[in-house]
C-alpha atoms as a PDB file:
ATOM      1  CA  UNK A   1       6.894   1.939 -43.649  1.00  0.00           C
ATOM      2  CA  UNK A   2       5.611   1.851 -39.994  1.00  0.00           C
ATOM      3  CA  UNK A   3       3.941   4.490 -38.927  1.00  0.00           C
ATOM      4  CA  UNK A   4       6.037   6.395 -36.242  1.00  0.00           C
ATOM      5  CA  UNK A   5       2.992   6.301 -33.765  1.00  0.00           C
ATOM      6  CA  UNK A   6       2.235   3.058 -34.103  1.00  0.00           C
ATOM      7  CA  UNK A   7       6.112   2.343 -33.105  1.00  0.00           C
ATOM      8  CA  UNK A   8       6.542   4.115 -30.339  1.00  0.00           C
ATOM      9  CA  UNK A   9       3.200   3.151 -28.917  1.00  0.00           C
ATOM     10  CA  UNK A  10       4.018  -0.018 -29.095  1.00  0.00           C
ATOM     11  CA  UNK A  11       7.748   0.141 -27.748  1.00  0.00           C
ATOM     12  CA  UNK A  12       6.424   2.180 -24.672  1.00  0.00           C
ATOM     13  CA  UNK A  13       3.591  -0.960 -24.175  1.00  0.00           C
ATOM     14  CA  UNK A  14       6.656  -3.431 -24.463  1.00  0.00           C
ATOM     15  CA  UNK A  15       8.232  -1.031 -21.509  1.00  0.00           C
ATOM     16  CA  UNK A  16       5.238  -1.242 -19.679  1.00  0.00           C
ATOM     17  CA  UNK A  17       4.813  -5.188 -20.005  1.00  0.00           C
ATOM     18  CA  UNK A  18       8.503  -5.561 -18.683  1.00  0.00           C
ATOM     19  CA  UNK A  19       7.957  -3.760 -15.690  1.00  0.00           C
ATOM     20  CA  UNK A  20       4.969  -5.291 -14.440  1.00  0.00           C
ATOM     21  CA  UNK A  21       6.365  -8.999 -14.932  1.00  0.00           C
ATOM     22  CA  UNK A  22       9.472  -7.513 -13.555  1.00  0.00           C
ATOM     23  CA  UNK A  23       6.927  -6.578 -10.284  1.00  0.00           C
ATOM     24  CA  UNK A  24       5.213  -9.939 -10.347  1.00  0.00           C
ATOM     25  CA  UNK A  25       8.586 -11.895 -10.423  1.00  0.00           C
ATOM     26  CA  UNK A  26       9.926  -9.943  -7.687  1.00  0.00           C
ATOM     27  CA  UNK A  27       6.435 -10.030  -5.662  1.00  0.00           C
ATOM     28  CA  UNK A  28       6.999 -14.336  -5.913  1.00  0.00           C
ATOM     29  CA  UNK A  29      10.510 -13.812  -3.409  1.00  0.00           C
ATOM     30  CA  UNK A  30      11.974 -15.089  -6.436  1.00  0.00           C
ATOM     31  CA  UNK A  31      15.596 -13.381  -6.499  1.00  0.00           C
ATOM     32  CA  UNK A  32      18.189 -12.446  -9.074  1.00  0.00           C
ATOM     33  CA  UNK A  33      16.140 -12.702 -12.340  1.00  0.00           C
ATOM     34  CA  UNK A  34      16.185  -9.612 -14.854  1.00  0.00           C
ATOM     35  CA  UNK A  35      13.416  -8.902 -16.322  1.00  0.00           C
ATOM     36  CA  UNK A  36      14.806  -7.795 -20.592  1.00  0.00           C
ATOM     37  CA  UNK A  37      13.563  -5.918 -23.030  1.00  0.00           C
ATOM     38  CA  UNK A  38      14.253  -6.013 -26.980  1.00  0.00           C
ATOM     39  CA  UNK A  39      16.244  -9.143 -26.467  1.00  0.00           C
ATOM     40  CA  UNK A  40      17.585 -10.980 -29.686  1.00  0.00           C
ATOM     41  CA  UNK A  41      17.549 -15.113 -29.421  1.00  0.00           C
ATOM     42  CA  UNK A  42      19.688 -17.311 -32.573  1.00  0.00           C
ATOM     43  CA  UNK A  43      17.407 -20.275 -32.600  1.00  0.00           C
ATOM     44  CA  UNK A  44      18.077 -23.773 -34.321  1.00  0.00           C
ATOM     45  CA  UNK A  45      17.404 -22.601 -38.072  1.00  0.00           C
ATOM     46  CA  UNK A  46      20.194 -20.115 -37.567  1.00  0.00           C
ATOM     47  CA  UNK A  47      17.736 -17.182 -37.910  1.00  0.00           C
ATOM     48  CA  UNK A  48      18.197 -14.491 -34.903  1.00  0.00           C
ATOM     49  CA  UNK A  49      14.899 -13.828 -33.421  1.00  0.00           C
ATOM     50  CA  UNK A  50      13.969 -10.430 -31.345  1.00  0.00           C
ATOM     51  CA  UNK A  51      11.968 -10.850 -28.287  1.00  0.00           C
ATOM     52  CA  UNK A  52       9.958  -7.846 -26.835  1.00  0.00           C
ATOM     53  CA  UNK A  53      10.485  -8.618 -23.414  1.00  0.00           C
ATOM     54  CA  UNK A  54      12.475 -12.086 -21.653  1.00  0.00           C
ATOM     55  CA  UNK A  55      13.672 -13.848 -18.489  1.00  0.00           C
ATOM     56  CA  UNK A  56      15.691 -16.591 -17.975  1.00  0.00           C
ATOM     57  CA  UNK A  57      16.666 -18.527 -14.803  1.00  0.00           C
ATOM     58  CA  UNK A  58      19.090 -21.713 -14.040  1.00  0.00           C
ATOM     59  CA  UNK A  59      17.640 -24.667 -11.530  1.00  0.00           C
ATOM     60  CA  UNK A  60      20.206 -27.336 -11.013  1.00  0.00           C
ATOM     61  CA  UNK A  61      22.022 -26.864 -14.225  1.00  0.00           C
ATOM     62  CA  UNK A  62      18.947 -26.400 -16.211  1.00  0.00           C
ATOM     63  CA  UNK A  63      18.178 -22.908 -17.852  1.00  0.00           C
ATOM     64  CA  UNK A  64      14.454 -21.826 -17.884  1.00  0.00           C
ATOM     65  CA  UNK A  65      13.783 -18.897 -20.715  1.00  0.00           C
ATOM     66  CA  UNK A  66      10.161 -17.040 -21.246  1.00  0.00           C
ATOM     67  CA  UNK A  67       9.651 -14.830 -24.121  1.00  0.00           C
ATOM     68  CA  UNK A  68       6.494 -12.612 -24.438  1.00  0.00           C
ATOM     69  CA  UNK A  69       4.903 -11.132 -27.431  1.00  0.00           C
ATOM     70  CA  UNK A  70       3.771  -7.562 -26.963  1.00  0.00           C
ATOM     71  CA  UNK A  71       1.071  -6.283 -29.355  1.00  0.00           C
ATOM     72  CA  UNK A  72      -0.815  -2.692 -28.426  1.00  0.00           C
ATOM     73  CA  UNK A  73      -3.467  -3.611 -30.352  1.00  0.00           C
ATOM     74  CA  UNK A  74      -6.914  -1.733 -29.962  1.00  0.00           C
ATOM     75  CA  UNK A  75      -8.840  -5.258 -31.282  1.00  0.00           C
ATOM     76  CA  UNK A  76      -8.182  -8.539 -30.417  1.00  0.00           C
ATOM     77  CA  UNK A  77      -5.398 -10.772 -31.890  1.00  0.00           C
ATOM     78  CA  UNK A  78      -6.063 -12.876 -34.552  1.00  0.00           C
ATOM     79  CA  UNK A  79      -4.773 -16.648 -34.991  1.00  0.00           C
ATOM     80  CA  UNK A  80      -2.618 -15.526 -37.077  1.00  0.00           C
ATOM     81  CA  UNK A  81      -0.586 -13.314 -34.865  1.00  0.00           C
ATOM     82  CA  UNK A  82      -0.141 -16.398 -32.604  1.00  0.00           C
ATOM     83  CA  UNK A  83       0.712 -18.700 -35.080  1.00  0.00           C
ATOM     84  CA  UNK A  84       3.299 -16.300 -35.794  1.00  0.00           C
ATOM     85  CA  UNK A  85       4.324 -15.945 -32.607  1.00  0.00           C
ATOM     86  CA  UNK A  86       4.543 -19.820 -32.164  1.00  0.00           C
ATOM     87  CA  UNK A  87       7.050 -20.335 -35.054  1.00  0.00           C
ATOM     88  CA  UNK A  88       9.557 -18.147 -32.609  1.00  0.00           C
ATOM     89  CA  UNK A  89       9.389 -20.585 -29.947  1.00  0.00           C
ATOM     90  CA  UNK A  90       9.509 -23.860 -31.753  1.00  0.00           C
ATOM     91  CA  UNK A  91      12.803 -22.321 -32.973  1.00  0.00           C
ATOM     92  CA  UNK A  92      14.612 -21.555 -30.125  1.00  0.00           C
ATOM     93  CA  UNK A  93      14.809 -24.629 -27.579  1.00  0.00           C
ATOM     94  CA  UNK A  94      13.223 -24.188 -24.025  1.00  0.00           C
ATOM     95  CA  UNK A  95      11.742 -21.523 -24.708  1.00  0.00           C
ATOM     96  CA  UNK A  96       7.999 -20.967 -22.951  1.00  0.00           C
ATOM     97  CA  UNK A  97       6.325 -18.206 -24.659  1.00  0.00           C
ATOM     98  CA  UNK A  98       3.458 -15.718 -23.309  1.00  0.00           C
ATOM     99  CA  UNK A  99       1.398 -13.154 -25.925  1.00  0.00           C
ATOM    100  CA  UNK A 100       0.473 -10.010 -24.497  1.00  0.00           C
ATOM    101  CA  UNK A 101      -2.189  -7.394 -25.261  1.00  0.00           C
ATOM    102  CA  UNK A 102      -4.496  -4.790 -24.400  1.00  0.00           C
ATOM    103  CA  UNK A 103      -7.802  -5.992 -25.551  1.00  0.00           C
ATOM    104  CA  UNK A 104      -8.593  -9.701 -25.894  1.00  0.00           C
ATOM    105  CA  UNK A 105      -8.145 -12.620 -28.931  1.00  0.00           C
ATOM    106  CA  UNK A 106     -10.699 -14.165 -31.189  1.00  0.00           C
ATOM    107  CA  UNK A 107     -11.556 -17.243 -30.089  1.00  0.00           C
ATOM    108  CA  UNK A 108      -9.488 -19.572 -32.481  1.00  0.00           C
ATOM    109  CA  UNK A 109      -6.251 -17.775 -31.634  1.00  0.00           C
ATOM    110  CA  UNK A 110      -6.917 -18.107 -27.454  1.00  0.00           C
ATOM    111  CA  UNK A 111      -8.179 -22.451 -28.958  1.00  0.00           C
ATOM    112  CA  UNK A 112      -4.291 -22.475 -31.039  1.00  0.00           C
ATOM    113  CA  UNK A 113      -2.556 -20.893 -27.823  1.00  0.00           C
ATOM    114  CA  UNK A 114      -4.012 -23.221 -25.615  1.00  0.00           C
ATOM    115  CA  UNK A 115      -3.242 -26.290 -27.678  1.00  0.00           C
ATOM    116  CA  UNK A 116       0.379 -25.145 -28.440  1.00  0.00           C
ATOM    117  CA  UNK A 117       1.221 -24.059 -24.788  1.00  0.00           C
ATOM    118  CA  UNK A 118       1.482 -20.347 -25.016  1.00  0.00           C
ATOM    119  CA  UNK A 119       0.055 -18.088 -22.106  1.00  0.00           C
ATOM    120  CA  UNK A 120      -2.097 -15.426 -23.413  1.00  0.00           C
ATOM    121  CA  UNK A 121      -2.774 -12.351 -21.323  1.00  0.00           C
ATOM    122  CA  UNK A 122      -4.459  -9.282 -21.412  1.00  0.00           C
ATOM    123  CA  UNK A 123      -2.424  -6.594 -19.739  1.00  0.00           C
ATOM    124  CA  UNK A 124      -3.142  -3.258 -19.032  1.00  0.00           C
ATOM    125  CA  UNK A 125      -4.475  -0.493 -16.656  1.00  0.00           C
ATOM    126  CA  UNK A 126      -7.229  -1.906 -15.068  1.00  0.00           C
ATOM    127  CA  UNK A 127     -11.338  -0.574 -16.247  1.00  0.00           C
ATOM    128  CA  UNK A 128     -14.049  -0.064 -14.516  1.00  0.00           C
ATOM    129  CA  UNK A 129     -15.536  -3.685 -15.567  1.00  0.00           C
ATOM    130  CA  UNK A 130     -12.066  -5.267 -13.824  1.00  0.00           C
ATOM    131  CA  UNK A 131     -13.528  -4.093 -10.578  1.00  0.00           C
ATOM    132  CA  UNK A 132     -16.672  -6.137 -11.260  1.00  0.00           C
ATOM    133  CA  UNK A 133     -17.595  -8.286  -8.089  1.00  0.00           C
ATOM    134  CA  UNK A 134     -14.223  -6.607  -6.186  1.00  0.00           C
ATOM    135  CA  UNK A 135     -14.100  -4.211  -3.563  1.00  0.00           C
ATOM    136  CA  UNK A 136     -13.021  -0.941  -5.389  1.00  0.00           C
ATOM    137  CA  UNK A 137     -13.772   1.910  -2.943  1.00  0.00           C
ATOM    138  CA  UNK A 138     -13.177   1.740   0.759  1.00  0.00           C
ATOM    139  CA  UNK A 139     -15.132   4.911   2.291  1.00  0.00           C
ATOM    140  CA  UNK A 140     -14.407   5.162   6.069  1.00  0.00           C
ATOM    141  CA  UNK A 141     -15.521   8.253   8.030  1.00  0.00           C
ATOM    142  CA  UNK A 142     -14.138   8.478  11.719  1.00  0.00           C
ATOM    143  CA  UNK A 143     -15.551  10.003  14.736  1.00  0.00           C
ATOM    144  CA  UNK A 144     -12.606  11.753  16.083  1.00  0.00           C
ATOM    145  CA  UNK A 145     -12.758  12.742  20.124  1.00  0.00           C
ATOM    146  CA  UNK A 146     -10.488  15.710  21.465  1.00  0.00           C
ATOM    147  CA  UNK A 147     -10.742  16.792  24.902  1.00  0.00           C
ATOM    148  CA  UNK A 148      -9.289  19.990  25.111  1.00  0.00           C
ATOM    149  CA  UNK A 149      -8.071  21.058  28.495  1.00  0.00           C
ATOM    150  CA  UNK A 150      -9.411  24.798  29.336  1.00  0.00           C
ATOM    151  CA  UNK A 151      -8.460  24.752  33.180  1.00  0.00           C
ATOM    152  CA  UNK A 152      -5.168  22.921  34.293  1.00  0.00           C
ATOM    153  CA  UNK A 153      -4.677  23.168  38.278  1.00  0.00           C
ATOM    154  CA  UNK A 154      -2.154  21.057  40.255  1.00  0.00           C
ATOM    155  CA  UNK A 155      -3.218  20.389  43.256  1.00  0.00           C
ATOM    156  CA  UNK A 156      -0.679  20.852  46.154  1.00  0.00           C
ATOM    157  CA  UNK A 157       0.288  17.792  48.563  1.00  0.00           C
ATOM    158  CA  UNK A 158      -1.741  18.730  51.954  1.00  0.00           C
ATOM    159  CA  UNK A 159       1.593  17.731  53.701  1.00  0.00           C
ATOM    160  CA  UNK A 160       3.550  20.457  52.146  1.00  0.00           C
ATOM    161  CA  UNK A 161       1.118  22.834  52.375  1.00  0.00           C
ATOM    162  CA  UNK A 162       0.976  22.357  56.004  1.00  0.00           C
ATOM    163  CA  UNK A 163       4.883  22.478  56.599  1.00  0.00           C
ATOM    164  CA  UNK A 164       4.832  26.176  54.264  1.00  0.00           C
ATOM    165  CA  UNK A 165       5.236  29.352  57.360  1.00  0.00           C
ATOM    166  CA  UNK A 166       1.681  31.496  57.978  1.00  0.00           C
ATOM    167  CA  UNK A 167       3.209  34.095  55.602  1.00  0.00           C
ATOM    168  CA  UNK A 168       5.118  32.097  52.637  1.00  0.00           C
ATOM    169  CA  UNK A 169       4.108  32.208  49.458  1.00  0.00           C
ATOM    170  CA  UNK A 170       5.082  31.013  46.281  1.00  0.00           C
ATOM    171  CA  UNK A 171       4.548  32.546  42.704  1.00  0.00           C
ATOM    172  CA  UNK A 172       5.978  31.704  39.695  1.00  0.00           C
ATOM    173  CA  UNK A 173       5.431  31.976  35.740  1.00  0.00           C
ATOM    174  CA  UNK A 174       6.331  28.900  33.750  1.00  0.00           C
ATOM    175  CA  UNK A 175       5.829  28.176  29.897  1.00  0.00           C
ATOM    176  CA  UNK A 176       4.423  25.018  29.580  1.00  0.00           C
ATOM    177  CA  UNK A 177       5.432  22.547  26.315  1.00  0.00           C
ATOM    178  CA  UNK A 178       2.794  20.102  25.242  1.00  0.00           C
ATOM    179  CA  UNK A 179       5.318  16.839  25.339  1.00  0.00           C
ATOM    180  CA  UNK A 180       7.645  18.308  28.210  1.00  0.00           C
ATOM    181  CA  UNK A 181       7.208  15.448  31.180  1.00  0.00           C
ATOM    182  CA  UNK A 182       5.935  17.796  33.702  1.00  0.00           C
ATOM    183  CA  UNK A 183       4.547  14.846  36.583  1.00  0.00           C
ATOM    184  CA  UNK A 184       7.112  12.604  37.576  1.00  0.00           C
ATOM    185  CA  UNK A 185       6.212   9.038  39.967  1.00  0.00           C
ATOM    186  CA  UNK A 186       7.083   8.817  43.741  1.00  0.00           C
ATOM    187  CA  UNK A 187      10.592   8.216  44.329  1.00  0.00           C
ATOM    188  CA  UNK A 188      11.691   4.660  43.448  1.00  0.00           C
ATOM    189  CA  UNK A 189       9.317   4.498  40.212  1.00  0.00           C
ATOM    190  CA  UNK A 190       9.806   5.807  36.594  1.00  0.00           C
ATOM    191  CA  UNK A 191       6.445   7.010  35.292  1.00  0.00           C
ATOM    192  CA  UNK A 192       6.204  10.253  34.705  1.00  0.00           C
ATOM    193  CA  UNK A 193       3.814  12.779  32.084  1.00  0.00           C
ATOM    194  CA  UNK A 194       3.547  15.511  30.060  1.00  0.00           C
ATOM    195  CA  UNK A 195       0.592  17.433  29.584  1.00  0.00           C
ATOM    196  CA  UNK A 196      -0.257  15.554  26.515  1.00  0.00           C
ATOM    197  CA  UNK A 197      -0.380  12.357  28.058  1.00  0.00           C
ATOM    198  CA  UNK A 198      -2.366  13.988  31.173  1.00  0.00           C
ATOM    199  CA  UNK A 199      -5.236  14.725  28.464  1.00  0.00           C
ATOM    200  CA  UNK A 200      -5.062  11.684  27.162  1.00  0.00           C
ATOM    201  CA  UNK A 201      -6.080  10.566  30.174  1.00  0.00           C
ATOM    202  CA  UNK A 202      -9.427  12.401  30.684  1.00  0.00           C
ATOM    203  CA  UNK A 203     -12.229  10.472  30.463  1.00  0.00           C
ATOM    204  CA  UNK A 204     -15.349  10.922  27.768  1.00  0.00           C
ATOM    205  CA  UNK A 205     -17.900   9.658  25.687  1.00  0.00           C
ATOM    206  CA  UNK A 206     -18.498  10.101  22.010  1.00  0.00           C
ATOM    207  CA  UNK A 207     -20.705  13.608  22.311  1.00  0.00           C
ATOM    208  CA  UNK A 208     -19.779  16.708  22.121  1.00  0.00           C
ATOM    209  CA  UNK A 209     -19.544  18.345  25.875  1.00  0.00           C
ATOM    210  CA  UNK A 210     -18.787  21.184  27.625  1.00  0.00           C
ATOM    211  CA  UNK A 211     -17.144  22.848  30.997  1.00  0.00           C
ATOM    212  CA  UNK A 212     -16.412  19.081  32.392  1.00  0.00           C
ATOM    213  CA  UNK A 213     -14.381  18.374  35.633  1.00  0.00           C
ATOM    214  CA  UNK A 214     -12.208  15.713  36.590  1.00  0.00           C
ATOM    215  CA  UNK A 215      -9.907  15.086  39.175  1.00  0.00           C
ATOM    216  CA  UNK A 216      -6.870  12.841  38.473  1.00  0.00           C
ATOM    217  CA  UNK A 217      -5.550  11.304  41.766  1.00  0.00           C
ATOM    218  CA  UNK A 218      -1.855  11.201  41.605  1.00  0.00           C
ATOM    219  CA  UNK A 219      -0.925  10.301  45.356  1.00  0.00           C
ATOM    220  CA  UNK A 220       2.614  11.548  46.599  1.00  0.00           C
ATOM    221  CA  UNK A 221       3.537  12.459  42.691  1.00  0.00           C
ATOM    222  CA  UNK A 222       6.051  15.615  41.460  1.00  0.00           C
ATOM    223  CA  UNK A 223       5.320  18.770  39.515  1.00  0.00           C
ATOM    224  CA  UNK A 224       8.194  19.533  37.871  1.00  0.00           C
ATOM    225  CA  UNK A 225       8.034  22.958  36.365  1.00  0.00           C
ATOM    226  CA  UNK A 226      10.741  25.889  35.873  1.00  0.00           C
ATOM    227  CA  UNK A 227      13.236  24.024  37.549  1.00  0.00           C
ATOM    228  CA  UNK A 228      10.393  23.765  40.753  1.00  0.00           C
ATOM    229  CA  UNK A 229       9.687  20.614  42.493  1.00  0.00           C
ATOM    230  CA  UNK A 230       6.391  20.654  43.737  1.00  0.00           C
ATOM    231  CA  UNK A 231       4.960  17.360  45.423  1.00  0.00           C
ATOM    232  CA  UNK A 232       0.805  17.045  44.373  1.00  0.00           C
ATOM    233  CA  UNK A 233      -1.534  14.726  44.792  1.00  0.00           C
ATOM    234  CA  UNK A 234      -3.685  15.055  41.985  1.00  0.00           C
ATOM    235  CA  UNK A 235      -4.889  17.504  39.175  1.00  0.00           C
ATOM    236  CA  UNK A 236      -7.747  19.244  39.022  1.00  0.00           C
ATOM    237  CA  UNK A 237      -9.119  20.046  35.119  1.00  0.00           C
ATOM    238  CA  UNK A 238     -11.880  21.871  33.386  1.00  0.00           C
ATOM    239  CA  UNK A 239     -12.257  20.999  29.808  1.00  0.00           C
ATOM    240  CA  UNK A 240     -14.087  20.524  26.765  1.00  0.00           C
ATOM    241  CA  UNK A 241     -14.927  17.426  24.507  1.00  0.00           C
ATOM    242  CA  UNK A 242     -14.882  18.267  20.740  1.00  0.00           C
ATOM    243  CA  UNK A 243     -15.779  15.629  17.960  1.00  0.00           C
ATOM    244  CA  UNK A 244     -14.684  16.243  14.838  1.00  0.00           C
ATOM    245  CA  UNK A 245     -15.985  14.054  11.925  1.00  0.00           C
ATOM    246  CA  UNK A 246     -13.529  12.973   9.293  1.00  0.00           C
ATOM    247  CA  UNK A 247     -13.651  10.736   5.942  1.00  0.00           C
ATOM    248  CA  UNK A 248     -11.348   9.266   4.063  1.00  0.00           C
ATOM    249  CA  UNK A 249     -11.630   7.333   0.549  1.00  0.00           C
ATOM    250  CA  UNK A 250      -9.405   4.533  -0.614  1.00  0.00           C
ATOM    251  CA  UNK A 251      -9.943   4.123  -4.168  1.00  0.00           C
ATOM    252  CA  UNK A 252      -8.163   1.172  -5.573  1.00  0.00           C
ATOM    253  CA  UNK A 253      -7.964   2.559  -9.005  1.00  0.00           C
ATOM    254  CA  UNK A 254      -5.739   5.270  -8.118  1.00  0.00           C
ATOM    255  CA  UNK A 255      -3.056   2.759  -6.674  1.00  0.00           C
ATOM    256  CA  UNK A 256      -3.614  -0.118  -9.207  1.00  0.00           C
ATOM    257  CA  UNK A 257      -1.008   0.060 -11.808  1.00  0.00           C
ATOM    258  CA  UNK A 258      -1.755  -2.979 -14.263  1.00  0.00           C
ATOM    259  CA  UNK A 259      -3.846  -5.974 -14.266  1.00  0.00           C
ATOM    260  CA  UNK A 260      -2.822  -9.725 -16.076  1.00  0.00           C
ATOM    261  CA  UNK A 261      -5.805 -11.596 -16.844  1.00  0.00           C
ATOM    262  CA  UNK A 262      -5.449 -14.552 -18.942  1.00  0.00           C
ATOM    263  CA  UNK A 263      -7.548 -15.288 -21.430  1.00  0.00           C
ATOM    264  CA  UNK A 264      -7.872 -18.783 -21.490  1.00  0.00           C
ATOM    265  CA  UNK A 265      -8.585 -19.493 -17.460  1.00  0.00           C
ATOM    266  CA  UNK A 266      -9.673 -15.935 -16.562  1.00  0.00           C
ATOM    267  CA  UNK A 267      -7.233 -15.920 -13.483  1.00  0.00           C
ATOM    268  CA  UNK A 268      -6.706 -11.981 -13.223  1.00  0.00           C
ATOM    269  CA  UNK A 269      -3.761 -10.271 -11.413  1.00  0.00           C
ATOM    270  CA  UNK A 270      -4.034  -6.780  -9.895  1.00  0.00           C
ATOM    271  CA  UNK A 271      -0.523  -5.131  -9.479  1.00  0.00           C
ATOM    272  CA  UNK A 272      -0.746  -1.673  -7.486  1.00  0.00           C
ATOM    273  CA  UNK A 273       2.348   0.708  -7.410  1.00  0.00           C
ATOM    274  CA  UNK A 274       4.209  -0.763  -5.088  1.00  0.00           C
ATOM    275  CA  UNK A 275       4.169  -4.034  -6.858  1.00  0.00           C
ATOM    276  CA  UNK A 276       2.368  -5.922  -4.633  1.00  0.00           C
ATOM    277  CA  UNK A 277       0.164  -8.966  -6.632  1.00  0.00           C
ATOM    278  CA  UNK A 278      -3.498 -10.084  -5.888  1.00  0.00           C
ATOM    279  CA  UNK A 279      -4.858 -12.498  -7.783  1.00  0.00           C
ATOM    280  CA  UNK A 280      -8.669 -13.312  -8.079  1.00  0.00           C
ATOM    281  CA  UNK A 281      -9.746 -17.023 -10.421  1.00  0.00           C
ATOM    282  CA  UNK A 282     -13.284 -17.413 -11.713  1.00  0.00           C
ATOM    283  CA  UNK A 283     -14.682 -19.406 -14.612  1.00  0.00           C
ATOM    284  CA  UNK A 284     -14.180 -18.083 -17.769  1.00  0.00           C
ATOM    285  CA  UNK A 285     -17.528 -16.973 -19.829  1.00  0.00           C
ATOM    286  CA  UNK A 286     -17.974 -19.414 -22.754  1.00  0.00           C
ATOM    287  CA  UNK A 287     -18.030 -17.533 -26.418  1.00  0.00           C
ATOM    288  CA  UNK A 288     -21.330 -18.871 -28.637  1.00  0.00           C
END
């Protein structure tokens, strides 16, 4: 009897192999194909056949069908396995056939599955030897400048200051909202900005400063504040340049969900969580 384990370990790797073919075949653009799992095939000796995981497509009347063979094995597959494997698909007709594992195969079984046709993959969560020659880690620290306004003085068209009587005065109190458009364009024009975008717009360098001034020359411009309409023609600020010094790591491990190397050509696959593909090719290693 199988040991209960073993069974389920290997249903949930057959579950596993399904949805990352399911992500390659959908990362191609190629549309309407169903990725199956525990599929049952009748082929040509009458015998019915259970496939772990298949696809099939038609192209101009003719059907395409790919089985693969899922084995969770902690060792690599013997010829035997693949031989097995091979008597499947000489049954059924059309049928291309793919063996999938965790580990690797002994060198006769990858020499029969390259003979007879048959893909054979590792598949898995990546290792640290995957990343091998492959950017892994992306550290990136940024600088980050923030003027902070401290003084924030509008200063008041000479025109209208000159029209105001000897003994008029106006006072107000106003809350003041960071996004609130608060500077509106002379009359014909549509800029206009809030105190936000006035800070954006103070100049600095990449150090740290104190108590700076700037004057920002906004000729025949509005103040628009408590229902007020002021006409300036500039602002006057005091402020402070802060940098704050931020990092942030990308680690490609944590967003890698399964890699597909093949055995024979030592193409390998990376498939993150979102199902997007990259695929790296290099010359296999010969075995002694």
């Amino acid at each position: 009897m199988a040991d209960s384990t073993n069974v389920a370990k290997g249903t949930e790797y057959e579950q596993f192999v399904q949805t990352v073919y399911q992500m390659v075949i959908n990362s191609e653009g190629v549309e309407n194909i169903t990725v199956q799992h525990n599929t049952k095939l009748t082929g040509k000796s009458g015998c019915e056949h259970q496939i772990d995981v298949y696809w099939e497509f038609r192209v101009a009347g003719q059907t395409y069908r790919t089985a693969i063979e899922c084995k969770a094995f902690n060792e690599s597959v013997s010829i035997g396995r693949v031989r097995d494997f091979y008597g499947v698909l000489a049954d059924v007709p059309g049928l291309s056939g793919v063996f999938a594992t965790l580990v690797g195969y002994q060198s006769g079984a990858k020499r029969y599955a390259d003979h007879y046709g048959i893909s054979v993959k590792e598949l898995r969560a990546p290792t640290e030897t995957d990343w091998n020659g492959r950017v892994k880690t992306i550290v990136m620290t940024f600088h980050i400048v923030v003027p902070e306004i401290t003084k924030f003085t509008p200063q008041i068209s000479h025109s209208f200051l000159d029209a105001m009587q000897p003994d008029e005065e106006i006072s107000f109190t106003a809350g003041l909202s960071t996004h609130e458009k608060i500077v509106y364009g002379p009359p014909g024009t549509t800029s206009s900005y809030s105190y936000e975008d006035l800070r954006q717009m103070l100049p600095h360098g990449h150090d740290s400063e104190k108590d700076l001034t700037y004057r920002l020359s906004l000729p025949h411009h509005i103040f628009k504040i408590d229902g007020r309409h002021l006409p300036i023609d500039g602002v006057d600020f005091v402020y402070d340049v802060n940098v704050e010094k931020e990092t942030m790591t990308l680690d490609g491990g944590a967003f890698a969900k399964a890699i597909i190397k093949d055995a024979v050509t030592g193409e390998l696959k990376f498939i993150d969580q979102a199902g997007n593909v990259k695929t790296y090719s290099w010359a296999p290693i010969s075995e002694g």
